[in-house]
C-alpha atoms as a PDB file:
ATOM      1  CA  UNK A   1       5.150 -24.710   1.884  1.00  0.00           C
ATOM      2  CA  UNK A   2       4.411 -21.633   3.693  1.00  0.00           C
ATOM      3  CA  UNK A   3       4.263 -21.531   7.619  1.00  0.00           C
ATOM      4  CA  UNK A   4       0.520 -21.481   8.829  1.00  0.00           C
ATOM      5  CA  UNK A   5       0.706 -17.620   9.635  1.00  0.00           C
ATOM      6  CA  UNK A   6       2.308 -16.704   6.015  1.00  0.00           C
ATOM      7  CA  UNK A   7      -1.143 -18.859   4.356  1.00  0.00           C
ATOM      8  CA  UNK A   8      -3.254 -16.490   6.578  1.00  0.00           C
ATOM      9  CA  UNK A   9      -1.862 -13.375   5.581  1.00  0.00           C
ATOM     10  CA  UNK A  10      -1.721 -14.442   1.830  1.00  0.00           C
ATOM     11  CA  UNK A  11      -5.374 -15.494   2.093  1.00  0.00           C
ATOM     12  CA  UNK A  12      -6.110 -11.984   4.016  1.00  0.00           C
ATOM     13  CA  UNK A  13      -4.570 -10.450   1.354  1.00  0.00           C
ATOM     14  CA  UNK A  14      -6.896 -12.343  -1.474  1.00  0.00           C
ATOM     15  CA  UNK A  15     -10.141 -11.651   0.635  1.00  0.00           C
ATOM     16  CA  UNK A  16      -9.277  -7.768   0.244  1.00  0.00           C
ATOM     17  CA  UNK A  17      -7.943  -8.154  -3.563  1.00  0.00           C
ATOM     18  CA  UNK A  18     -11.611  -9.811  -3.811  1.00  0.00           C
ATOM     19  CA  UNK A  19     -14.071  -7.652  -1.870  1.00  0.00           C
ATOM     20  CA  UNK A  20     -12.153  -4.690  -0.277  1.00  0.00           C
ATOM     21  CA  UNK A  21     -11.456  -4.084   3.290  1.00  0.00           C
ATOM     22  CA  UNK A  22     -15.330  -4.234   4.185  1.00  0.00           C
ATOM     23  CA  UNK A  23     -15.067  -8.064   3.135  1.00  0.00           C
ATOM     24  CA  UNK A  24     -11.615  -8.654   5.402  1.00  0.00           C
ATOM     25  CA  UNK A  25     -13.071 -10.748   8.363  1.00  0.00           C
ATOM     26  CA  UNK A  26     -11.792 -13.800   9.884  1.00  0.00           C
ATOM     27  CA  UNK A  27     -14.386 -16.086   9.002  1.00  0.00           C
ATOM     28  CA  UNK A  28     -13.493 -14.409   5.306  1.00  0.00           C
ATOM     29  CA  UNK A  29      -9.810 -15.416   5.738  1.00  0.00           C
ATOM     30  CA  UNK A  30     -10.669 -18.570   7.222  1.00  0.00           C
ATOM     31  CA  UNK A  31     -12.839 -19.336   4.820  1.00  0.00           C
ATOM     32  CA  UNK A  32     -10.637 -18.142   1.453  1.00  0.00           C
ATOM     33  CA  UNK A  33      -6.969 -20.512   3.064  1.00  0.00           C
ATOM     34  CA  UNK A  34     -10.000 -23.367   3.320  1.00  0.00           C
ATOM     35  CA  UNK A  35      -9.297 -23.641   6.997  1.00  0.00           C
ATOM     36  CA  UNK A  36     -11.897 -24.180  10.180  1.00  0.00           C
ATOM     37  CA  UNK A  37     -13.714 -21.465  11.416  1.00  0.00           C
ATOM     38  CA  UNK A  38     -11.695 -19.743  14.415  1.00  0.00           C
ATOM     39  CA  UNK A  39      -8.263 -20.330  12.974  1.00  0.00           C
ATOM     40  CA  UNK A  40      -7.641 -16.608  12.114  1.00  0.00           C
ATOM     41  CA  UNK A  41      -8.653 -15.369  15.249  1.00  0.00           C
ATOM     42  CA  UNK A  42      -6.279 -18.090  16.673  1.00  0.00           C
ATOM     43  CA  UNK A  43      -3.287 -16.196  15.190  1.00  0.00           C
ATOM     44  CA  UNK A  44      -4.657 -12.660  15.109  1.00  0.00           C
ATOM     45  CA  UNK A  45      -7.071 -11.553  18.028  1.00  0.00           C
ATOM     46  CA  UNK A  46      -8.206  -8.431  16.628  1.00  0.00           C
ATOM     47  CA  UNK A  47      -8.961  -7.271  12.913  1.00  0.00           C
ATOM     48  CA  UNK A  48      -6.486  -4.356  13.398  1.00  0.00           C
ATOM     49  CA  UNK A  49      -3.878  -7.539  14.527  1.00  0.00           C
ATOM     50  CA  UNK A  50      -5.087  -9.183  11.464  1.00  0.00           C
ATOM     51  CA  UNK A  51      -4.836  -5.773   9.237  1.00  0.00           C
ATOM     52  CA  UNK A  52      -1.362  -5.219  10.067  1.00  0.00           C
ATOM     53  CA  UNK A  53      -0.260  -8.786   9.334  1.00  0.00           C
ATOM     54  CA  UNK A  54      -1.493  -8.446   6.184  1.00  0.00           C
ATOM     55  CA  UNK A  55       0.160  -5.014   5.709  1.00  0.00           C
ATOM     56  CA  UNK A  56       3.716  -6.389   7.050  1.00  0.00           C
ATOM     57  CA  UNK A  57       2.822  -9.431   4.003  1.00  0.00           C
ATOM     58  CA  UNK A  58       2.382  -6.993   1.516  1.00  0.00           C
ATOM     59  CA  UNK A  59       5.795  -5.033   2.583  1.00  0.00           C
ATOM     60  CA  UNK A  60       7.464  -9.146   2.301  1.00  0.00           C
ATOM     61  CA  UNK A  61       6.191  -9.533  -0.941  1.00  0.00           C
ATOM     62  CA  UNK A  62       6.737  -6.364  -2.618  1.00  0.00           C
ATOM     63  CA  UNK A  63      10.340  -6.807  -1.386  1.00  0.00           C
ATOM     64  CA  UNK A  64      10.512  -9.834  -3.335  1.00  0.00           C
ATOM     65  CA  UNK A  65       8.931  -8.540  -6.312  1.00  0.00           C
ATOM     66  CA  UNK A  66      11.084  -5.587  -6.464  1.00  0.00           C
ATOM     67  CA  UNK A  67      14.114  -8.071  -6.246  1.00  0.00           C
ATOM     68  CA  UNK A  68      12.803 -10.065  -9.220  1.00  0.00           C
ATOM     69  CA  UNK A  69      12.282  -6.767 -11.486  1.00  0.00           C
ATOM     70  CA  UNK A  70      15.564  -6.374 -12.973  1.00  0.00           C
ATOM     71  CA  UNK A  71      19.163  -6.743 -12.867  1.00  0.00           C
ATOM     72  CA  UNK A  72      20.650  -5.321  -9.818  1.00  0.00           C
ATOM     73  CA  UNK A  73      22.418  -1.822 -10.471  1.00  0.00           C
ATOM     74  CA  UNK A  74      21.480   1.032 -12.485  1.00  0.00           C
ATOM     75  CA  UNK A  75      20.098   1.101 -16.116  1.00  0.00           C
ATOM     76  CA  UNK A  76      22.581   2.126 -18.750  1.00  0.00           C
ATOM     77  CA  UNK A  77      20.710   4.124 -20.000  1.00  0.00           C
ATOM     78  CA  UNK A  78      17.108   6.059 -20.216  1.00  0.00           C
ATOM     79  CA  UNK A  79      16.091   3.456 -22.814  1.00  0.00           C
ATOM     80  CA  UNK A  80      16.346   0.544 -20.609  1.00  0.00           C
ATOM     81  CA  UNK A  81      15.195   2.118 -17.566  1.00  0.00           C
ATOM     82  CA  UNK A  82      11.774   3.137 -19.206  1.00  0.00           C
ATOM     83  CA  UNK A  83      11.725  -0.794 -20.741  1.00  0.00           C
ATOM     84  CA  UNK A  84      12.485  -2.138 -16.800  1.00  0.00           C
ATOM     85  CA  UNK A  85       9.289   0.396 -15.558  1.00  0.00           C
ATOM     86  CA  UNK A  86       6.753  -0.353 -17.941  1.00  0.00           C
ATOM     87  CA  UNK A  87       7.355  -4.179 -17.592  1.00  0.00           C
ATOM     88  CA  UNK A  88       7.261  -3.648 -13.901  1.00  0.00           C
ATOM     89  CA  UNK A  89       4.290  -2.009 -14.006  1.00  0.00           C
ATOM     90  CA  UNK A  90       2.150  -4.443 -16.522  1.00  0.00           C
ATOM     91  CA  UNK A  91       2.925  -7.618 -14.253  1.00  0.00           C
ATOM     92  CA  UNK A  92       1.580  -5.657 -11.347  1.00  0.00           C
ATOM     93  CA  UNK A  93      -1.150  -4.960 -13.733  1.00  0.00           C
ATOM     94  CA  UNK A  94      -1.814  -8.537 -14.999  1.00  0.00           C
ATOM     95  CA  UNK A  95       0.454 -11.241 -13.255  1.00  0.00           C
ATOM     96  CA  UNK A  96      -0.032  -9.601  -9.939  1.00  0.00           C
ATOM     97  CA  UNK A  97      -3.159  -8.088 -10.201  1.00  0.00           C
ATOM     98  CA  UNK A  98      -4.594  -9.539  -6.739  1.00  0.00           C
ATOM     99  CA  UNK A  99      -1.754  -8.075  -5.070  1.00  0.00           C
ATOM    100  CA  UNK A 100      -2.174  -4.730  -6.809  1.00  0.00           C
ATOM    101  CA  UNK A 101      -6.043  -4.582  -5.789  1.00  0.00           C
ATOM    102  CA  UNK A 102      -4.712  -5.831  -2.017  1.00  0.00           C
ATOM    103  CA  UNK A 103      -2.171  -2.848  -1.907  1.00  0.00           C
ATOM    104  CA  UNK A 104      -4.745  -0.445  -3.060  1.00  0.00           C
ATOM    105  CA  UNK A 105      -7.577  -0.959  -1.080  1.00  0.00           C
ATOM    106  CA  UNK A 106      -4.977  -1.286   1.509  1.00  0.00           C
ATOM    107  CA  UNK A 107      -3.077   2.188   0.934  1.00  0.00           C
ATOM    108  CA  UNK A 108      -7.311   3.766   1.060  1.00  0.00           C
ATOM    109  CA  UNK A 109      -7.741   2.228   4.142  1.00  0.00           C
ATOM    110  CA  UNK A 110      -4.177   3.145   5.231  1.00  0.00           C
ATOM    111  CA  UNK A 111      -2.616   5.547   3.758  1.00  0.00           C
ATOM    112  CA  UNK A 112       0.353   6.106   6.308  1.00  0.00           C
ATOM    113  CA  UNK A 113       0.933   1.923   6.095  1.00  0.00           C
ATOM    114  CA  UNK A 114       2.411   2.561   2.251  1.00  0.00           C
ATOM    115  CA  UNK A 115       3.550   6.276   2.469  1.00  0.00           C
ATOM    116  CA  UNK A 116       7.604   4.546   3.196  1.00  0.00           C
ATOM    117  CA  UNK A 117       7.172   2.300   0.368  1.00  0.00           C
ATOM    118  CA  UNK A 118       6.387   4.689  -1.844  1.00  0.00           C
ATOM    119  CA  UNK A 119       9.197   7.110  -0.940  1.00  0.00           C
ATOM    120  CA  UNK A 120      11.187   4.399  -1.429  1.00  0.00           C
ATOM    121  CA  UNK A 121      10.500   3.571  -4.737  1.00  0.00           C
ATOM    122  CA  UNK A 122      10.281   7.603  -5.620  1.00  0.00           C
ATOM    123  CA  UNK A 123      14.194   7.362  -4.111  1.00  0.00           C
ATOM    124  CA  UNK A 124      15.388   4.614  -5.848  1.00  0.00           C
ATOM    125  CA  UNK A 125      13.570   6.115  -9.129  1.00  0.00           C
ATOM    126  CA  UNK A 126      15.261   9.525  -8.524  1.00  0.00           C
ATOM    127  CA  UNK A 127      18.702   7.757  -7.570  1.00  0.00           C
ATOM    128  CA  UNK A 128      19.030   6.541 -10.825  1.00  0.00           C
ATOM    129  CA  UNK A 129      17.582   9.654 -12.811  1.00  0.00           C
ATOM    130  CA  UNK A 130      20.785  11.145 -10.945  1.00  0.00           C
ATOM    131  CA  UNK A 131      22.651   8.580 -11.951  1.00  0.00           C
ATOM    132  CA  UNK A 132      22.148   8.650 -15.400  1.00  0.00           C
ATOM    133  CA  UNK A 133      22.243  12.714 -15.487  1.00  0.00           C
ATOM    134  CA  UNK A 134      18.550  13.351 -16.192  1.00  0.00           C
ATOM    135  CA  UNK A 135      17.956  17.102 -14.994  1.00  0.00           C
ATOM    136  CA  UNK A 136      15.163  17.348 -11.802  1.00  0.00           C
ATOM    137  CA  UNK A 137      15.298  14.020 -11.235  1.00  0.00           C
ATOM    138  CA  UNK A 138      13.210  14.328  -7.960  1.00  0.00           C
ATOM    139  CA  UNK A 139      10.477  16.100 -10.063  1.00  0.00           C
ATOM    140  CA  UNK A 140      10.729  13.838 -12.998  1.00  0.00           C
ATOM    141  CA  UNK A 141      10.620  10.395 -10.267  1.00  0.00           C
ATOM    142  CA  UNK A 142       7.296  11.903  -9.048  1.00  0.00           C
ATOM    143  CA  UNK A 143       5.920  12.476 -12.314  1.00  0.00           C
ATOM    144  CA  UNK A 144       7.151   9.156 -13.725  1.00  0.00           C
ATOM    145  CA  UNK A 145       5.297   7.648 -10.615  1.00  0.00           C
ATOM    146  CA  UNK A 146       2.492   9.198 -10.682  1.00  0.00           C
ATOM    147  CA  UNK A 147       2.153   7.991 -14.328  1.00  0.00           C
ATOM    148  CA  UNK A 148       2.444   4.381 -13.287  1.00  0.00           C
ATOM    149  CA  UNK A 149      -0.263   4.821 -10.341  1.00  0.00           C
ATOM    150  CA  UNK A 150      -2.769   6.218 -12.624  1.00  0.00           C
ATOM    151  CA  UNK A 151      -1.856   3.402 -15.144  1.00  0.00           C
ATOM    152  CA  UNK A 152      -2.079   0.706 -12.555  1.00  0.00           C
ATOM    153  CA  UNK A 153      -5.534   2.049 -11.535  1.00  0.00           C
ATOM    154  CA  UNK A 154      -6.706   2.299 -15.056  1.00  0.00           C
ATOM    155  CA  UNK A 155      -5.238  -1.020 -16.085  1.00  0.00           C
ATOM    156  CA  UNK A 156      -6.899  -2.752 -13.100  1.00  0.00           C
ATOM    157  CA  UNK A 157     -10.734  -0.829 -13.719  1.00  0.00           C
ATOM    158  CA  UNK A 158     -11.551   0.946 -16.985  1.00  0.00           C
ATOM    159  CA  UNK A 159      -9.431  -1.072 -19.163  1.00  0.00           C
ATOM    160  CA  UNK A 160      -9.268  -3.878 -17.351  1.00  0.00           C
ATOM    161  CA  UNK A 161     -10.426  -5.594 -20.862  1.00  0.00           C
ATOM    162  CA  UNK A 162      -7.140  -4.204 -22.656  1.00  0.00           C
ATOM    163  CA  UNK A 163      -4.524  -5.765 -23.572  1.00  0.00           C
ATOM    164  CA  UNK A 164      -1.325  -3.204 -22.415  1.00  0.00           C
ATOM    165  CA  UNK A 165       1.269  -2.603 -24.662  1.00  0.00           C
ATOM    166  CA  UNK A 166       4.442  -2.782 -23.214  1.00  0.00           C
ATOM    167  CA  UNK A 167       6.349  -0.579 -25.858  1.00  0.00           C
ATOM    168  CA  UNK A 168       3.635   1.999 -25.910  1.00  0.00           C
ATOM    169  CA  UNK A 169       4.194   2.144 -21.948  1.00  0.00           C
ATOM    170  CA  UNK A 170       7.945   2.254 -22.089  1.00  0.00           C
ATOM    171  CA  UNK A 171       7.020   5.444 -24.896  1.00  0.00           C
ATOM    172  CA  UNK A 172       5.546   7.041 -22.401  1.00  0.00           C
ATOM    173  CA  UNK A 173       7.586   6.938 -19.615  1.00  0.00           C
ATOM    174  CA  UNK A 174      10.836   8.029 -21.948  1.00  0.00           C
ATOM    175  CA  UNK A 175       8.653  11.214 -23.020  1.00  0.00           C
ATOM    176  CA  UNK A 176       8.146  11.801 -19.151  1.00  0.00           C
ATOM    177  CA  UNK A 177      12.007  11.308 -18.857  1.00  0.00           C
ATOM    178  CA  UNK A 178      12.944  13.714 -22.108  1.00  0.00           C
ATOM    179  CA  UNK A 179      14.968  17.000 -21.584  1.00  0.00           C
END
């Protein structure tokens, strides 16, 4: 069971997935981990206090999901790789939704806050571009991300009524990926 400060951030996070960062308050937090009135300000004095714990959440649980994605070390092959990314990027669509709308409204409100993560992924993308010999791998980790930004957005608003396909996905990203 999570420690009383992890259930507030995790219920901060829900309030924004739910109604954006207008509709993060502490009585909104309080309310949404079903706890008395005044806890959140207990633990967090400010709404910028309360902002960045739920920012420093975000960075613990992306961690996490990034460590469930896939087997650690690099894809054989360009195949596999675009398989791994589409996957990754329909659970964020659909099993993590919540989180997805969290990190969103989040990365509007602070753009700065998710810049590092996101140069981080880029990185790792690129590293194994490298590593598997695909030419501009930089420009071609950018482009591939890009790609799944726009899908996540699209998957989470205008066809949030779709039902992805997974293969079609991984298509996609191996054209983005071809010489």
């Amino acid at each position: 069971m999570p420690d009383r400060r992890t259930e507030l951030m995790d219920a901060a996070l829900g309030v924004v997935a739910n109604k954006g960062m207008k509709g993060l308050t502490h009585r909104a937090v309080d309310a949404a981990a079903g706890l008395p009135e005044g806890t959140t300000s207990n633990y967090f004095r400010s709404r910028a206090a309360l902002v960045e714990a739920a920012l420093d959440r975000l960075l613990q649980l992306d961690a996490g999901l990034l460590r469930e994605a896939g087997p650690a070390g690099p894809p054989p092959g360009i195949p596999e790789l675009a398989d791994q990314l589409a996957a990754m990027v329909l659970a964020l669509a659909r099993q993590h939704a919540g989180l997805t709308r969290a990190r969103l409204a989040l990365s509007l409100d602070r753009p700065e806050a998710v810049t590092a993560g996101h140069y981080l992924l880029v990185g790792g993308l690129e590293q194994a571009l490298d590593g598997l010999g695909v030419a501009g791998a930089a420009r071609r980790a950018q482009d591939v991300a890009d790609y799944a930004d726009g899908l996540l957005l699209h998957l989470l608003t205008v066809r949030r009524d779709q039902q992805p396909d997974v293969a079609a996905t991984a298509a996609a990203i191996r054209r983005l990926l071809a010489p």
